[in-house]
PDB file of N, CA and C in Angstrom:
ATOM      1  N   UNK A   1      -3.755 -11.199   3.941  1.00  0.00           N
ATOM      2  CA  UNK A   1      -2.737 -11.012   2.920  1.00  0.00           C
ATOM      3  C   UNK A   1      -1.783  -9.906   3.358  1.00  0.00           C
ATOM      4  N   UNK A   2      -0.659 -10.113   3.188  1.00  0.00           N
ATOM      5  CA  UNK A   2       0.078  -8.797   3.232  1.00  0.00           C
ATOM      6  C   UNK A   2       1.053  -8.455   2.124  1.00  0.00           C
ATOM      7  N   UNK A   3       1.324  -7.062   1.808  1.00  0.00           N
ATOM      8  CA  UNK A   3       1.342  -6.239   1.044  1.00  0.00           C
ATOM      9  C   UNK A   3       2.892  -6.201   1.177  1.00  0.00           C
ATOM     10  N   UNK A   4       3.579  -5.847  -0.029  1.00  0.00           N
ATOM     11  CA  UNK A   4       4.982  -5.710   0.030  1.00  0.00           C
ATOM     12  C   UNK A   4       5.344  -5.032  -1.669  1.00  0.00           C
ATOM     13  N   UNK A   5       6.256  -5.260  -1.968  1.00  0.00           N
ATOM     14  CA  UNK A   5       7.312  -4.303  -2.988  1.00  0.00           C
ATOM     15  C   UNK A   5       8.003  -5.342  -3.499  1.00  0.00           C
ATOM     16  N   UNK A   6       7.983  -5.928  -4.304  1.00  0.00           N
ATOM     17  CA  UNK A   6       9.048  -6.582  -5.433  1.00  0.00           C
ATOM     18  C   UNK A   6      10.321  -5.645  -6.089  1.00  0.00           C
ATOM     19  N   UNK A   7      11.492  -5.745  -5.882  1.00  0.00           N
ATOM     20  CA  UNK A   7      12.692  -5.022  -6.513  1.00  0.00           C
ATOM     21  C   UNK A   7      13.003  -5.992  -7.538  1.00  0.00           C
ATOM     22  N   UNK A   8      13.199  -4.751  -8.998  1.00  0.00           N
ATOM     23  CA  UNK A   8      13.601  -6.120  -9.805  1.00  0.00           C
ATOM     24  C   UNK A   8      15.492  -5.211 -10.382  1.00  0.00           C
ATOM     25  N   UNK A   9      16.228  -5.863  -9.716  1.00  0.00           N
ATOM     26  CA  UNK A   9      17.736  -5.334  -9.711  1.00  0.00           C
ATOM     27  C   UNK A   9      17.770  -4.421 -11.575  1.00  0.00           C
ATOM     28  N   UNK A  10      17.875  -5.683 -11.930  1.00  0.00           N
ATOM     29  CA  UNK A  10      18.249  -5.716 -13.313  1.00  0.00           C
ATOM     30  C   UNK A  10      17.199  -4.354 -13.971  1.00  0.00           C
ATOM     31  N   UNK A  11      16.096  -4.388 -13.721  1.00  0.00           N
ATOM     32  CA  UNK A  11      15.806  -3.215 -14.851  1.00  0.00           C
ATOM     33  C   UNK A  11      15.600  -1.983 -14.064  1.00  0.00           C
ATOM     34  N   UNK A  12      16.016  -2.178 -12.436  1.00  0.00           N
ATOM     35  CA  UNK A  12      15.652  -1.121 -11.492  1.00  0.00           C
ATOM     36  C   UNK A  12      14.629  -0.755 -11.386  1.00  0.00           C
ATOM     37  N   UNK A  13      13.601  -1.085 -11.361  1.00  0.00           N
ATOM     38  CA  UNK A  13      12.132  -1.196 -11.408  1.00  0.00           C
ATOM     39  C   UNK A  13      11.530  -1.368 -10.285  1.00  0.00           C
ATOM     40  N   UNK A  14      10.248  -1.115  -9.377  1.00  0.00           N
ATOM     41  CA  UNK A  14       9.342  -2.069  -8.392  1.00  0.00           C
ATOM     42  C   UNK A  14       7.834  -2.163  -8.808  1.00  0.00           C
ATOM     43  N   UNK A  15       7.573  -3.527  -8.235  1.00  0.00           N
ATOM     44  CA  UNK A  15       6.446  -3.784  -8.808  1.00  0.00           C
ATOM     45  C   UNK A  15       5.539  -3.926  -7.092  1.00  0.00           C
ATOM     46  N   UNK A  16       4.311  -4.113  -6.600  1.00  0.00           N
ATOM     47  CA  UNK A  16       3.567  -3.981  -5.989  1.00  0.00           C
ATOM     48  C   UNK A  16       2.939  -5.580  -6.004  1.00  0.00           C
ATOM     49  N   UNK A  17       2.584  -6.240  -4.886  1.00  0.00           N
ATOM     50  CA  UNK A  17       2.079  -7.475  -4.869  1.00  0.00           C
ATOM     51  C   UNK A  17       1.658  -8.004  -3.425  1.00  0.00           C
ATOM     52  N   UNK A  18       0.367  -8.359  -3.348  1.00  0.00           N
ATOM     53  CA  UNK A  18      -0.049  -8.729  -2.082  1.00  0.00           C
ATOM     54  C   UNK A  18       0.046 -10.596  -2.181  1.00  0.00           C
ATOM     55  N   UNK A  19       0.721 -11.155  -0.554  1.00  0.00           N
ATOM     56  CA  UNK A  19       1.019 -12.286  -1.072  1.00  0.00           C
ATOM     57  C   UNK A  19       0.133 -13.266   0.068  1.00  0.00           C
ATOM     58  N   UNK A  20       0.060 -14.078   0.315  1.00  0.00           N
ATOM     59  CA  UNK A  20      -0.269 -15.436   1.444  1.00  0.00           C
ATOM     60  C   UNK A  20       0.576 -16.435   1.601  1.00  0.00           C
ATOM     61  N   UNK A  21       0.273 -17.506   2.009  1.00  0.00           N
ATOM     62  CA  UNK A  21       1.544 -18.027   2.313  1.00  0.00           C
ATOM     63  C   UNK A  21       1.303 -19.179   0.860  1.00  0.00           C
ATOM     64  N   UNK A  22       0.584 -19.118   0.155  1.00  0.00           N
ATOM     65  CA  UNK A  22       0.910 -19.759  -1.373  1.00  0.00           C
ATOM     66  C   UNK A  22       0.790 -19.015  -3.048  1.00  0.00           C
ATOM     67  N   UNK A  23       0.748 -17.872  -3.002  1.00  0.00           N
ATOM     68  CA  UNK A  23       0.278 -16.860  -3.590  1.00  0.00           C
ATOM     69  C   UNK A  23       0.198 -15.748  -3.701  1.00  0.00           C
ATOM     70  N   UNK A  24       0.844 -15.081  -4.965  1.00  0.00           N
ATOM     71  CA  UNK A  24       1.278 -13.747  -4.880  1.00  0.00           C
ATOM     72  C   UNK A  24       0.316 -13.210  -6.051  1.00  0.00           C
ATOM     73  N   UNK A  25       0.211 -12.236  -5.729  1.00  0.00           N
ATOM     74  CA  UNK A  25      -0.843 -11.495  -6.894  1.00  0.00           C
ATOM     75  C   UNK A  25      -0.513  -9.934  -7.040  1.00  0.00           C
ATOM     76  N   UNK A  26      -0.156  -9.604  -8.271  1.00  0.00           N
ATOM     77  CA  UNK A  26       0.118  -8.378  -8.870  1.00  0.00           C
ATOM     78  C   UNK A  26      -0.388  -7.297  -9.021  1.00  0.00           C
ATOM     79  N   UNK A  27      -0.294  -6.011  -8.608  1.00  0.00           N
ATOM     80  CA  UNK A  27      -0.707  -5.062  -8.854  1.00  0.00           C
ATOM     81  C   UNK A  27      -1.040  -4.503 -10.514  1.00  0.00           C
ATOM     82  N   UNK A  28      -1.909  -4.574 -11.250  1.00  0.00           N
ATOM     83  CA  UNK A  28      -1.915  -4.157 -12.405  1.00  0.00           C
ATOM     84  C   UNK A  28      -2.195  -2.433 -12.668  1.00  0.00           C
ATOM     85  N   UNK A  29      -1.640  -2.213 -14.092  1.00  0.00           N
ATOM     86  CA  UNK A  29      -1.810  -0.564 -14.321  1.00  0.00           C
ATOM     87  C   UNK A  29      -3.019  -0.063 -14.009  1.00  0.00           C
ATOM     88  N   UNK A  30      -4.287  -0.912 -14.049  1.00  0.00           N
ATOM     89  CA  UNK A  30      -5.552  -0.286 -13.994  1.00  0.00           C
ATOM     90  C   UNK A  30      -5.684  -0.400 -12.568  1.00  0.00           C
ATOM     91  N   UNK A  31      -5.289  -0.775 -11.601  1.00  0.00           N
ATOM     92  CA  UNK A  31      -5.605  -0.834 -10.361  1.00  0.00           C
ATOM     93  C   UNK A  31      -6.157  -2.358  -9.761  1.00  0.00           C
ATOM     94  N   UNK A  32      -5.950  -3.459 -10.495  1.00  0.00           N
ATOM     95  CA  UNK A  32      -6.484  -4.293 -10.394  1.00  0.00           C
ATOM     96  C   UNK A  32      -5.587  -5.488 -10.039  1.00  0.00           C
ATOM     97  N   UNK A  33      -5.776  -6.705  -9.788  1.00  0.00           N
ATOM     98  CA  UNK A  33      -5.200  -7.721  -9.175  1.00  0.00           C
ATOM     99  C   UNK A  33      -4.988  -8.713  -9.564  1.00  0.00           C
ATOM    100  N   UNK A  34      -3.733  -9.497 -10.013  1.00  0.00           N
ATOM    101  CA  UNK A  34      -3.632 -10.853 -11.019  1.00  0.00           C
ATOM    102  C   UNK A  34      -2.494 -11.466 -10.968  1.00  0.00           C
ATOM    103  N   UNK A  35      -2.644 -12.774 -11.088  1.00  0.00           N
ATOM    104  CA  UNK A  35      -1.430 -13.703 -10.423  1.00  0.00           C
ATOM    105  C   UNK A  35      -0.127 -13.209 -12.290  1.00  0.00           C
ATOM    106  N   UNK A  36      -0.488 -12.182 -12.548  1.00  0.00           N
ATOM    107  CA  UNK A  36       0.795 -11.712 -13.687  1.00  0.00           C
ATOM    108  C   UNK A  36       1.474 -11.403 -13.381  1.00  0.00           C
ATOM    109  N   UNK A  37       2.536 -11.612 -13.121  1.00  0.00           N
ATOM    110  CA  UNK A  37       3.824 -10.908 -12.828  1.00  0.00           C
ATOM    111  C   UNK A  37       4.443  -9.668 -13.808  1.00  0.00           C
ATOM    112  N   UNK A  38       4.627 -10.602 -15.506  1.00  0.00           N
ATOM    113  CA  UNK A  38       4.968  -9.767 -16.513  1.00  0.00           C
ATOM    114  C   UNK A  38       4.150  -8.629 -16.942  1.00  0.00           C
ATOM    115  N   UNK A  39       2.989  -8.627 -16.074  1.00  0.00           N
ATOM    116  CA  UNK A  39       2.256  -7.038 -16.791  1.00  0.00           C
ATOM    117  C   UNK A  39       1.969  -6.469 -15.350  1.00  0.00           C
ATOM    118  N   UNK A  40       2.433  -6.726 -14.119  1.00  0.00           N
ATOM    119  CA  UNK A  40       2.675  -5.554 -13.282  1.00  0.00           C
ATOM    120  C   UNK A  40       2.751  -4.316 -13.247  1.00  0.00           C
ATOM    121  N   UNK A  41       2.064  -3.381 -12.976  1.00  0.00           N
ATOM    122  CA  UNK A  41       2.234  -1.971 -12.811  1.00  0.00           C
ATOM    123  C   UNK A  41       3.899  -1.658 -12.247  1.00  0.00           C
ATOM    124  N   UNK A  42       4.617  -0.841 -12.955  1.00  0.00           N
ATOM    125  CA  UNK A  42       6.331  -0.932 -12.550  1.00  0.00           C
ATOM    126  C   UNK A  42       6.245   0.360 -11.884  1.00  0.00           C
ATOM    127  N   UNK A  43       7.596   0.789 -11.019  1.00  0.00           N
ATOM    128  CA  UNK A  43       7.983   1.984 -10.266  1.00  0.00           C
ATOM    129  C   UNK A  43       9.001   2.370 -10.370  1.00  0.00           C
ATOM    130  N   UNK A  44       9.575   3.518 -11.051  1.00  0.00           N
ATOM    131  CA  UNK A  44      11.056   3.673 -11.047  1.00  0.00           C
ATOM    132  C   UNK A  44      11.956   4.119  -9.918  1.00  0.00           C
ATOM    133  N   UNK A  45      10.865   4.916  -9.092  1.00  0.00           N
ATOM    134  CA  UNK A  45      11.462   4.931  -7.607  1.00  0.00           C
ATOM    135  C   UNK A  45      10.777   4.763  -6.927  1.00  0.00           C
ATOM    136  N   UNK A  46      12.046   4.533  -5.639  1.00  0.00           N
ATOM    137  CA  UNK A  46      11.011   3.647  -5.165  1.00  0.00           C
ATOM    138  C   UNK A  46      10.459   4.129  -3.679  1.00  0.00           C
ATOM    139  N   UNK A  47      10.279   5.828  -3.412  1.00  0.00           N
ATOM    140  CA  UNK A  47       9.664   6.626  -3.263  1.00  0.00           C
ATOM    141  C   UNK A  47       8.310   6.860  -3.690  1.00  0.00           C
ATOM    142  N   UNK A  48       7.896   6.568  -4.759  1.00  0.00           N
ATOM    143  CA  UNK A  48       6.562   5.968  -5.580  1.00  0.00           C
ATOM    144  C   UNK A  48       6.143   4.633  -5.593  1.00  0.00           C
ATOM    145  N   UNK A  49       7.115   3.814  -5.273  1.00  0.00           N
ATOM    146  CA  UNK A  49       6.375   2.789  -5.289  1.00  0.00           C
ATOM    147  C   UNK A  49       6.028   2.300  -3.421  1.00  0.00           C
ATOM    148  N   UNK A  50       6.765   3.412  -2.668  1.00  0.00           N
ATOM    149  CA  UNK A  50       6.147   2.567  -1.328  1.00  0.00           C
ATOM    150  C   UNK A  50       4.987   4.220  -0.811  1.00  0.00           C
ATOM    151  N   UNK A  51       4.551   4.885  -1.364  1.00  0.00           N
ATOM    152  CA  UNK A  51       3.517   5.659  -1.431  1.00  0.00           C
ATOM    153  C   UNK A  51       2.196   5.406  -1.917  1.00  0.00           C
ATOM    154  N   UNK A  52       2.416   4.215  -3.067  1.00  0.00           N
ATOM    155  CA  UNK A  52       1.493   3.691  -3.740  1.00  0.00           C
ATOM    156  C   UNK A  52       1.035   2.624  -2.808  1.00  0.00           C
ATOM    157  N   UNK A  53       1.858   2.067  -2.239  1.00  0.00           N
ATOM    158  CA  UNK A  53       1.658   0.903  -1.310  1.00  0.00           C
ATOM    159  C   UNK A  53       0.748   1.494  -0.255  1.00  0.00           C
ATOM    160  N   UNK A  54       1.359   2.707   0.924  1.00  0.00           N
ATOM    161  CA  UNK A  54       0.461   3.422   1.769  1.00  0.00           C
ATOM    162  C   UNK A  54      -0.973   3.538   1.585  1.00  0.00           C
ATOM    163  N   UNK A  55      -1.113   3.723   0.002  1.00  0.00           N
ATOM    164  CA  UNK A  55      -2.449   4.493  -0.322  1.00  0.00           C
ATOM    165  C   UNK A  55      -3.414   3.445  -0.622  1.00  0.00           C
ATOM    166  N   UNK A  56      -3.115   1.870  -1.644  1.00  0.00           N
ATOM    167  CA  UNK A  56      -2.880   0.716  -0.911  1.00  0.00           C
ATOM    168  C   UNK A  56      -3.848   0.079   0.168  1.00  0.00           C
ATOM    169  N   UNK A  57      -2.681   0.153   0.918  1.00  0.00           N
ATOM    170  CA  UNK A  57      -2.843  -0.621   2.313  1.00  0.00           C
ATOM    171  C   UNK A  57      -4.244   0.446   3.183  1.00  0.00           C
ATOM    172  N   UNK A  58      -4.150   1.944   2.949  1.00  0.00           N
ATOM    173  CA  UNK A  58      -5.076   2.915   3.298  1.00  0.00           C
ATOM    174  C   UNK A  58      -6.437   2.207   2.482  1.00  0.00           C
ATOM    175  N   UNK A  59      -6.708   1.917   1.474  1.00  0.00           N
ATOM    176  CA  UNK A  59      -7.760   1.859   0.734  1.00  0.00           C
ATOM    177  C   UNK A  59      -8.531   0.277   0.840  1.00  0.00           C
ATOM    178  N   UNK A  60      -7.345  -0.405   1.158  1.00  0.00           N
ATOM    179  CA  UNK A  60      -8.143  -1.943   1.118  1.00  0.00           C
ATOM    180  C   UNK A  60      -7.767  -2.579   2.531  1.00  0.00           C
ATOM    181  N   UNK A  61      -7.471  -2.133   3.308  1.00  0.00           N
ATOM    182  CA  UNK A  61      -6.841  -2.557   4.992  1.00  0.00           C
ATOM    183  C   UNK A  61      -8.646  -1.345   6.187  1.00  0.00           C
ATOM    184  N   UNK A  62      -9.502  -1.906   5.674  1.00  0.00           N
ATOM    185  CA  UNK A  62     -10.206  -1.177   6.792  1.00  0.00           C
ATOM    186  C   UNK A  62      -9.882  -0.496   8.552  1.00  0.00           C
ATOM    187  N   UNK A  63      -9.111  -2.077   8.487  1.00  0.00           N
ATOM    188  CA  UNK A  63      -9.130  -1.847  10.125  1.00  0.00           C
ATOM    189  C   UNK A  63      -7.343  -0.393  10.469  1.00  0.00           C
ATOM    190  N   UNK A  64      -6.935  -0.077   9.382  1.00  0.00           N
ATOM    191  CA  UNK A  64      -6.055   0.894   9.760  1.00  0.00           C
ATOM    192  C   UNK A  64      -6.594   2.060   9.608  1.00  0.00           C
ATOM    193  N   UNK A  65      -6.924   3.094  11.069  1.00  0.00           N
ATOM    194  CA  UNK A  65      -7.468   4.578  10.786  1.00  0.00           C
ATOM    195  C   UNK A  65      -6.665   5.350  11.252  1.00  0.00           C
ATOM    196  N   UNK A  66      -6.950   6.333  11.032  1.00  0.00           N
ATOM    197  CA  UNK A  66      -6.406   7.308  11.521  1.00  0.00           C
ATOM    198  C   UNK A  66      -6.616   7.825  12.801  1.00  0.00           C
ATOM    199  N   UNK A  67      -5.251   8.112  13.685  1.00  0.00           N
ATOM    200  CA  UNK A  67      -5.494   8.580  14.819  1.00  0.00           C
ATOM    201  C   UNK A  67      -6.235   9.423  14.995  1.00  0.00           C
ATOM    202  N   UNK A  68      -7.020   9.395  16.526  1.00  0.00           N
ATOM    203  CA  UNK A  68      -7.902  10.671  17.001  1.00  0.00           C
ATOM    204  C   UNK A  68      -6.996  12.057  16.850  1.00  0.00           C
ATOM    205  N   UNK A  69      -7.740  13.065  16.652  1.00  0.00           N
ATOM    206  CA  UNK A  69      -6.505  14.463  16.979  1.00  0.00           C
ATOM    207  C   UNK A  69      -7.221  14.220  18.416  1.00  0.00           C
ATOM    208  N   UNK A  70      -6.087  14.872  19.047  1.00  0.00           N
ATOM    209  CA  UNK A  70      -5.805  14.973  20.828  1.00  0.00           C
ATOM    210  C   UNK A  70      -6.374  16.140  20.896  1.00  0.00           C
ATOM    211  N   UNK A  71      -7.002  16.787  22.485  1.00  0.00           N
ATOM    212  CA  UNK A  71      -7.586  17.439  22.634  1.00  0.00           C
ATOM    213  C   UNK A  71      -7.240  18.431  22.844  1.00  0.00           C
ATOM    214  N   UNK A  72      -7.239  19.698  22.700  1.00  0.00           N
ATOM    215  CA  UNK A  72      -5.882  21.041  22.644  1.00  0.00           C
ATOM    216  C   UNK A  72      -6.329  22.317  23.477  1.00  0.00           C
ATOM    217  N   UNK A  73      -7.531  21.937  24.181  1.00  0.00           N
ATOM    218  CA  UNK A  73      -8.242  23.081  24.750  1.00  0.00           C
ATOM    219  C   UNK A  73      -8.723  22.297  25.786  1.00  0.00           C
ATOM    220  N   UNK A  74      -9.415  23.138  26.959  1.00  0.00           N
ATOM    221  CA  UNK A  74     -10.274  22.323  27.905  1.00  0.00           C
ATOM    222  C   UNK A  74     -11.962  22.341  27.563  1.00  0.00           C
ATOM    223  N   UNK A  75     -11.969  23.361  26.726  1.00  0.00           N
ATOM    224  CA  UNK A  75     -13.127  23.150  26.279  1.00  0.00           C
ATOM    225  C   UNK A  75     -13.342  21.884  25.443  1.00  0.00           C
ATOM    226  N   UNK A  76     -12.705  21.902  24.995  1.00  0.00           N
ATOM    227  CA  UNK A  76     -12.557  20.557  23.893  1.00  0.00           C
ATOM    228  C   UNK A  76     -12.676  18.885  24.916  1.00  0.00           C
ATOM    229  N   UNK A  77     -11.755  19.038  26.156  1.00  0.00           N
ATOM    230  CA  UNK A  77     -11.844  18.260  26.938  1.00  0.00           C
ATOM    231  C   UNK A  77     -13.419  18.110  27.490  1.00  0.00           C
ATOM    232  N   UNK A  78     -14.007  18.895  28.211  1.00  0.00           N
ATOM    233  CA  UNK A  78     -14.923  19.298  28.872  1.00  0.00           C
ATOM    234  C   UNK A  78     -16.594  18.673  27.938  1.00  0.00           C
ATOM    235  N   UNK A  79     -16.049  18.776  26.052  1.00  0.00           N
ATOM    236  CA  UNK A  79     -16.864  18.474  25.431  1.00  0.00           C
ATOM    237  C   UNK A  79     -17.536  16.749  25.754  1.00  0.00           C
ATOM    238  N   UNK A  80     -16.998  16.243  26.111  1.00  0.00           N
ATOM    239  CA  UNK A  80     -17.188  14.959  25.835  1.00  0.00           C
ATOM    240  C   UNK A  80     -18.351  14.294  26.728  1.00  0.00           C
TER     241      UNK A  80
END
């Protein structure tokens, strides 16, 4: 599935929705998931709404980690 941002012009709003290639499903206020569109969790900016997405894609995307920190000493090198 992948994850994206709905803009809705008219009320300036974004809504959150993971889709496939037949099916879109809504982010709800409680954190939860449903082919609703009209009770979507909304975003007024949209600074918040692609932070929400990060945290998101961080929480239900396993295979994305976080880089190693690099090694900054030779001791640190030497550790391994």
């Amino acid at each position: 599935m992948e994850y994206k941002i709905a803009h809705f012009p008219r009320e300036n709003e974004r809504a959150l929705f993971k889709t496939d290639w037949e099916n879109k499903i809504w982010l709800q206020p409680d954190n939860s998931w449903s082919e609703r569109m009209d009770s979507a969790r909304r975003f007024f900016r949209e600074e918040v709404a692609t932070w929400a997405l990060l945290q998101i894609r961080m929480k239900w995307e396993p295979e994305i980690k976080t880089p190693e920190k690099e090694k900054q000493s030779w001791s640190e090198l030497s550790s391994d």
